[in-house]
Structures are given as C-alpha cells and as structure tokens.
N, C-alpha and C. Protein backbone atom coordinates (compact mmCIF):
# COMPACT_ATOMS: atom_id res chain seq x y z
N UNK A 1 117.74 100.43 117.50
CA UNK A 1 116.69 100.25 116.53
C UNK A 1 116.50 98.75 116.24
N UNK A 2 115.48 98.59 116.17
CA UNK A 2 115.04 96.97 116.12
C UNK A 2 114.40 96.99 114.23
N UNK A 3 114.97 96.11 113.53
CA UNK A 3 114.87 95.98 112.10
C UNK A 3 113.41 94.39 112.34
N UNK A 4 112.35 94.72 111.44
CA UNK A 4 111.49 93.17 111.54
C UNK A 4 111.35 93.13 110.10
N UNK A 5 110.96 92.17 109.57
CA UNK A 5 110.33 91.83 108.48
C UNK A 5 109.57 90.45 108.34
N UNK A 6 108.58 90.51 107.90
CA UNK A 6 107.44 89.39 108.14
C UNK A 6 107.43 89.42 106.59
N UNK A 7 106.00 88.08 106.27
CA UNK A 7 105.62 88.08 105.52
C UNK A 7 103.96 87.50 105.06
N UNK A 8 103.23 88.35 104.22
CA UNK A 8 101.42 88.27 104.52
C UNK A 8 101.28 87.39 102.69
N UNK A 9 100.20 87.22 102.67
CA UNK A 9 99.57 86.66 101.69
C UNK A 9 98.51 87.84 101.56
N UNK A 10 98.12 88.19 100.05
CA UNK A 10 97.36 89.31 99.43
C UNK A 10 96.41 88.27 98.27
N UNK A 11 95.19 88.19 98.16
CA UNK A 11 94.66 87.03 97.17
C UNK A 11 94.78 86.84 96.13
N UNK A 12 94.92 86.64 95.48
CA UNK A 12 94.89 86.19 93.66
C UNK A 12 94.22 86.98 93.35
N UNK A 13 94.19 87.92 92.00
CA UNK A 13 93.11 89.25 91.29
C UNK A 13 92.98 90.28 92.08
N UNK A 14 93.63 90.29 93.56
CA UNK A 14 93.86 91.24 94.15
C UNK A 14 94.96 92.31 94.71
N UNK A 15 96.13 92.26 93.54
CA UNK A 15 96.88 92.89 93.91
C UNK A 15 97.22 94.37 93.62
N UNK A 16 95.77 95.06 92.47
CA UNK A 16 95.41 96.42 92.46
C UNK A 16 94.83 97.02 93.65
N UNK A 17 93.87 96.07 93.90
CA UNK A 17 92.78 97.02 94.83
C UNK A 17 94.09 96.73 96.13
N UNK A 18 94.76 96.00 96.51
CA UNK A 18 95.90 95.74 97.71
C UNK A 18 96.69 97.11 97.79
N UNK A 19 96.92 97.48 96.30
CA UNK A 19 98.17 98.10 96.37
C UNK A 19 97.24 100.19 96.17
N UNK A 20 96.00 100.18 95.85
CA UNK A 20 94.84 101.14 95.52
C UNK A 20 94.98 101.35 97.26
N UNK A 21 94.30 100.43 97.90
CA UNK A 21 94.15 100.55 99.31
C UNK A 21 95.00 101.20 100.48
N UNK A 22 96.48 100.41 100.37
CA UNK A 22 97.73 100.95 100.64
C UNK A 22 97.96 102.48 100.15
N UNK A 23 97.54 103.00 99.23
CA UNK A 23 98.36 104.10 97.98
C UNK A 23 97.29 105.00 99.19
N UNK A 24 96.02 104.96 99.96
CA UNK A 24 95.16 105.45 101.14
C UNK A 24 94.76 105.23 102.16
N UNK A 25 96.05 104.68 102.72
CA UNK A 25 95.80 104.10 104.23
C UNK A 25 95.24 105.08 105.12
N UNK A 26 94.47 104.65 106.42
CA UNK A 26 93.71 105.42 106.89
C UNK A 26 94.83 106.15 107.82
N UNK A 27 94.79 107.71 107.72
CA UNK A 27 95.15 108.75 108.25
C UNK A 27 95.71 108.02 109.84
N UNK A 28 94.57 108.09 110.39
CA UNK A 28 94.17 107.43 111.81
C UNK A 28 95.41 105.74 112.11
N UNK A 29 95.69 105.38 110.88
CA UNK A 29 96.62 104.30 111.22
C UNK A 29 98.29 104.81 110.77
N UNK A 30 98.31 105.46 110.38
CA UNK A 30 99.65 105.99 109.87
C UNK A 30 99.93 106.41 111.42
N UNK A 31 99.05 107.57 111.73
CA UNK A 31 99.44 108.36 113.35
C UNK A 31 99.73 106.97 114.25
N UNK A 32 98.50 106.07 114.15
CA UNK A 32 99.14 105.26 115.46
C UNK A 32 100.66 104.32 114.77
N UNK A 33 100.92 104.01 113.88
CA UNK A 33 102.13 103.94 113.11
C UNK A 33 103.25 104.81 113.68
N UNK A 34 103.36 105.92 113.63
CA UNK A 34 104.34 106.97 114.12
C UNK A 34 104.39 107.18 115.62
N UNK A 35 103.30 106.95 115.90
CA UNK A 35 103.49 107.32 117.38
C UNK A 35 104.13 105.78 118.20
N UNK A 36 104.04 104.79 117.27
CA UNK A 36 104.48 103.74 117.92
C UNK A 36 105.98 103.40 117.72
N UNK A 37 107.06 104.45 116.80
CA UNK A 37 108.24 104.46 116.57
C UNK A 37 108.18 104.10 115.75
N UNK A 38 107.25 103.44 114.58
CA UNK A 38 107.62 102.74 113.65
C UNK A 38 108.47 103.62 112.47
N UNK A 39 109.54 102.81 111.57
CA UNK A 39 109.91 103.87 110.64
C UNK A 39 110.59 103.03 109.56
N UNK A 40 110.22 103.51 108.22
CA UNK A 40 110.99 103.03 107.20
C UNK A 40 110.01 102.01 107.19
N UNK A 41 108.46 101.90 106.82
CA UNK A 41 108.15 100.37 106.60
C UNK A 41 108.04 100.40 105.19
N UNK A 42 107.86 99.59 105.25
CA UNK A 42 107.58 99.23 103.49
C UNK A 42 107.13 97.90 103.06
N UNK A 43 106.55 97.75 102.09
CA UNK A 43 105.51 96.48 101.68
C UNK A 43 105.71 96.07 100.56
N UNK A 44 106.70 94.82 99.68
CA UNK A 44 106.62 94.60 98.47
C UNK A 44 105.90 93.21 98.59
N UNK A 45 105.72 93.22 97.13
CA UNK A 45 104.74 92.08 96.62
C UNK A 45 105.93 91.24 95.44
N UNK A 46 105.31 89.80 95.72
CA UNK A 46 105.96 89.37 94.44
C UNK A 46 105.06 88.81 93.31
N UNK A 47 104.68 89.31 92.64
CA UNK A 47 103.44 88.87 91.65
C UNK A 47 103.84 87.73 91.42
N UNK A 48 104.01 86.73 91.16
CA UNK A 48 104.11 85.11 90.75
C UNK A 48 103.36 84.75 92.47
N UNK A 49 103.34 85.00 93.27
CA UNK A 49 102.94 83.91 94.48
C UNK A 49 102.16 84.48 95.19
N UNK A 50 101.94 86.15 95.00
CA UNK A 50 100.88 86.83 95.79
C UNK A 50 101.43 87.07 97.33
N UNK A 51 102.90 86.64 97.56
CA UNK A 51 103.34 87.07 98.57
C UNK A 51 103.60 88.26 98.86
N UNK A 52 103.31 88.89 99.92
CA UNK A 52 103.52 90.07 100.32
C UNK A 52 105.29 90.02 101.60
N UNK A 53 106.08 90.69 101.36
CA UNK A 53 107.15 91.03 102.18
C UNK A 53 107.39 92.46 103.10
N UNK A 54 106.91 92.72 104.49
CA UNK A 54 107.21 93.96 104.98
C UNK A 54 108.06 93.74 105.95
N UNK A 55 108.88 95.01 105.78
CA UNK A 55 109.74 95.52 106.62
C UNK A 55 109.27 96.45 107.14
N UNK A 56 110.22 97.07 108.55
CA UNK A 56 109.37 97.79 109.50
C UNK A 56 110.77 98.06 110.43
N UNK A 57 111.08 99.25 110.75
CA UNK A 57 112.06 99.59 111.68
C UNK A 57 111.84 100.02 113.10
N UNK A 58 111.84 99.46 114.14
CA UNK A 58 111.13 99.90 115.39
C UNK A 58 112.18 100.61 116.49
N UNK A 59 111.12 100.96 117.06
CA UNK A 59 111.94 101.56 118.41
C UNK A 59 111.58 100.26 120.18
N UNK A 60 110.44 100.05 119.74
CA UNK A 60 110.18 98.84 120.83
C UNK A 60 109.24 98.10 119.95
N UNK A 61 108.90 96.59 120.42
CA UNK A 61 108.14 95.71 119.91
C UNK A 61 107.19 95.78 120.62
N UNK A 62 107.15 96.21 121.82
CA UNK A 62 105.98 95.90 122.65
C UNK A 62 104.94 97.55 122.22
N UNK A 63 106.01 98.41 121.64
CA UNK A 63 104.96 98.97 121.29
C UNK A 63 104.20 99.13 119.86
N UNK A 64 105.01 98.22 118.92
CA UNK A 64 104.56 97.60 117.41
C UNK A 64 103.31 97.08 117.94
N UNK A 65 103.55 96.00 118.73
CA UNK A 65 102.84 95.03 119.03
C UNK A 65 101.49 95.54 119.33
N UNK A 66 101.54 96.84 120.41
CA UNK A 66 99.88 96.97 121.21
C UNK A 66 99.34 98.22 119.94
N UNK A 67 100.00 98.02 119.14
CA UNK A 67 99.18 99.45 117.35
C UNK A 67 98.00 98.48 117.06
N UNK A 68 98.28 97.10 117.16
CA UNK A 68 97.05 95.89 116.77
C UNK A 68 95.90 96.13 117.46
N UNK A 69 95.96 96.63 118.68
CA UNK A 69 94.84 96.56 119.61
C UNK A 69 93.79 98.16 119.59
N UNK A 70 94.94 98.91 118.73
CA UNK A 70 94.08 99.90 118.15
C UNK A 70 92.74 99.88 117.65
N UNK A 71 92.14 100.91 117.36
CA UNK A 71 90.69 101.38 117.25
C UNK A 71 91.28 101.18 115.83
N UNK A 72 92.48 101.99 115.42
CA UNK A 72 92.37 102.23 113.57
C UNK A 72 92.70 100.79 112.72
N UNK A 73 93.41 100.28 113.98
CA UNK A 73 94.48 99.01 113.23
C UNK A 73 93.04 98.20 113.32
N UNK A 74 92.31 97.46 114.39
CA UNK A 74 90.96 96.83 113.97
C UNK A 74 90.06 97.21 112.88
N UNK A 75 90.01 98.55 112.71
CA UNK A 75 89.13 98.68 111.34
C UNK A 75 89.98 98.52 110.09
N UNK A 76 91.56 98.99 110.32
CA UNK A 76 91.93 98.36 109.30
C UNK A 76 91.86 96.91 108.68
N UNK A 77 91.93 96.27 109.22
CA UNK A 77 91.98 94.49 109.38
C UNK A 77 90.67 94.51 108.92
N UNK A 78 89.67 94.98 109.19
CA UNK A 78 88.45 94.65 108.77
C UNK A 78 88.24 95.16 107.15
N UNK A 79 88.64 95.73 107.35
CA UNK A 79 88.78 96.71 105.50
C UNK A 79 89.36 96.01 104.98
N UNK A 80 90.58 95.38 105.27
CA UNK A 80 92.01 94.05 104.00
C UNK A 80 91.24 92.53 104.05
N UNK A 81 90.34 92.62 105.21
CA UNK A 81 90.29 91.13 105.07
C UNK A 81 89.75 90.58 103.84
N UNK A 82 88.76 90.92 102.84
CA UNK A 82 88.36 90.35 101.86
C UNK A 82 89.19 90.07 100.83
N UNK A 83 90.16 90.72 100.56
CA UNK A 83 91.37 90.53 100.10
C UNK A 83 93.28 89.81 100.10
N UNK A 84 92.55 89.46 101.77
CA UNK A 84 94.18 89.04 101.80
C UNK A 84 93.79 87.60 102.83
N UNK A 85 94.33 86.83 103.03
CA UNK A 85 94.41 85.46 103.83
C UNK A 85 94.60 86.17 105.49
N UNK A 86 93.32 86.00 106.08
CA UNK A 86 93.53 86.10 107.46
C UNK A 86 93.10 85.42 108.67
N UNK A 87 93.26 85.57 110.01
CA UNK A 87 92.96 84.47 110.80
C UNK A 87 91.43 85.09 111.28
N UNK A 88 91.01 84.23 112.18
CA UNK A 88 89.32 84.47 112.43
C UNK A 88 88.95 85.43 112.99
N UNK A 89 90.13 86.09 113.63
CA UNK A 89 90.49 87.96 114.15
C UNK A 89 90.42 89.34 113.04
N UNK A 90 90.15 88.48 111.73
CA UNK A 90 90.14 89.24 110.69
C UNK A 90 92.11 89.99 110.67
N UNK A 91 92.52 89.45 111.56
CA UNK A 91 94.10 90.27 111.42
C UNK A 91 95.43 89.37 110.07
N UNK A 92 95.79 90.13 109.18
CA UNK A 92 96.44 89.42 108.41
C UNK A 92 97.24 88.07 109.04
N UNK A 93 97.50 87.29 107.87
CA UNK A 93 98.04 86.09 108.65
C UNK A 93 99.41 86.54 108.35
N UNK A 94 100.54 86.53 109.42
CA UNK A 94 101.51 86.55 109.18
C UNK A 94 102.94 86.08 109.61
N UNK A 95 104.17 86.26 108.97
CA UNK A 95 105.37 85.24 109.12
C UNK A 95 106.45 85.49 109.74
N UNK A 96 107.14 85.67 110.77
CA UNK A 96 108.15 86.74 110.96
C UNK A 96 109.24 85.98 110.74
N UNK A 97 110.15 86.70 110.00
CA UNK A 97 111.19 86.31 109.20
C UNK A 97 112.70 86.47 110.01
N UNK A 98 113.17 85.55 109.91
CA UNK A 98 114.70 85.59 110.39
C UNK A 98 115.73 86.28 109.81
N UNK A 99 116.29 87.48 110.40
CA UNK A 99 117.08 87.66 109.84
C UNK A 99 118.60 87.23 109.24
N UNK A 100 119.09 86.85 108.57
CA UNK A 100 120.12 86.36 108.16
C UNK A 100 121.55 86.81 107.73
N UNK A 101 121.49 87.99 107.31
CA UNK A 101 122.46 88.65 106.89
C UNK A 101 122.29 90.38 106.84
N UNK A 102 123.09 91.23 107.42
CA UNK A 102 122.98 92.68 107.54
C UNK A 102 124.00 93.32 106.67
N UNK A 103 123.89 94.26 105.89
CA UNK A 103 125.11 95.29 106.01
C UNK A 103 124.64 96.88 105.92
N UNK A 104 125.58 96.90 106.66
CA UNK A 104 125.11 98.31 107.51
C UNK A 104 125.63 99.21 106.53
C-alpha cells in the first residue's frame, strides 16, 4: 500500500461551499476513485490559512495518477475551480508532501 498526502489551497469565504461541495461529490468520481484503489482519503482544512491537507491510500500511483484524465475528474476540476487556487488546466494546485515519520 502506498500512503500520499499533498496539500491544495481552498479561497478565502470559501470554506462552506468547499466543504457543501465535498459533503456531494459527484457519484461518477467516487467510482473512478474506487476503481483506481484509492482508500481511506480524506481532506482537512486548517481555517487560519485556507490550507487544505489530503491523504489518500493507494494501491498504484500510476493508477491515482490516470483518475485526472477522467471524464468525472475534468468536470470535477471545472466545478472547484472558482473556489480553490488552480493551474490554467483548471486542476487544483497541488503539494506532495514528504513523508517523515510513520507508526504503524
């Protein structure tokens, strides 16, 4: 199992409709979510900086990786972008984080 955790930016005054949005992610992206091994993700926020922190437990990266090139994951990106800091792909901007310390 491959453990990731990144990290996104969500905008200022937007961390209802962020977290409204999430609370109904599209059906259609959850499936390609599951079918790509993903498991255990999860998304916190830290209200003082508008940072967003996700984790994500995989089975391969290469197949995390090609969920982006999805039909659901593009309309998703198009749906968050008004709300969150993204690149000109409309795809969140994001950080991938080093891991540092485990306990199992």
């Amino acid at each position: 199992m491959i453990r990731k955790a990144f990290k996104l930016k969500v905008n200022e005054g937007q961390f209802e409709e962020y977290k409204l949005r999430h609370d109904n992610v599209f059906p259609e992206l959850v499936q390609e979510l599951k079918s790509a091994g993903a498991k255990n993700y999860s998304i916190f926020l830290d209200d003082e900086t508008g940072c967003l922190f996700g984790y994500v437990e995989l089975d391969s990266v290469e197949k995390w990786n090609d969920v982006s090139k999805s039909e659901a994951c593009q309309k998703w990106w198009k749906y968050m972008d008004d709300i969150m800091d993204t690149n000109p792909d409309m795809s969140p901007k994001s950080t991938e984080l080093r891991e540092m310390f485990y306990l199992a």
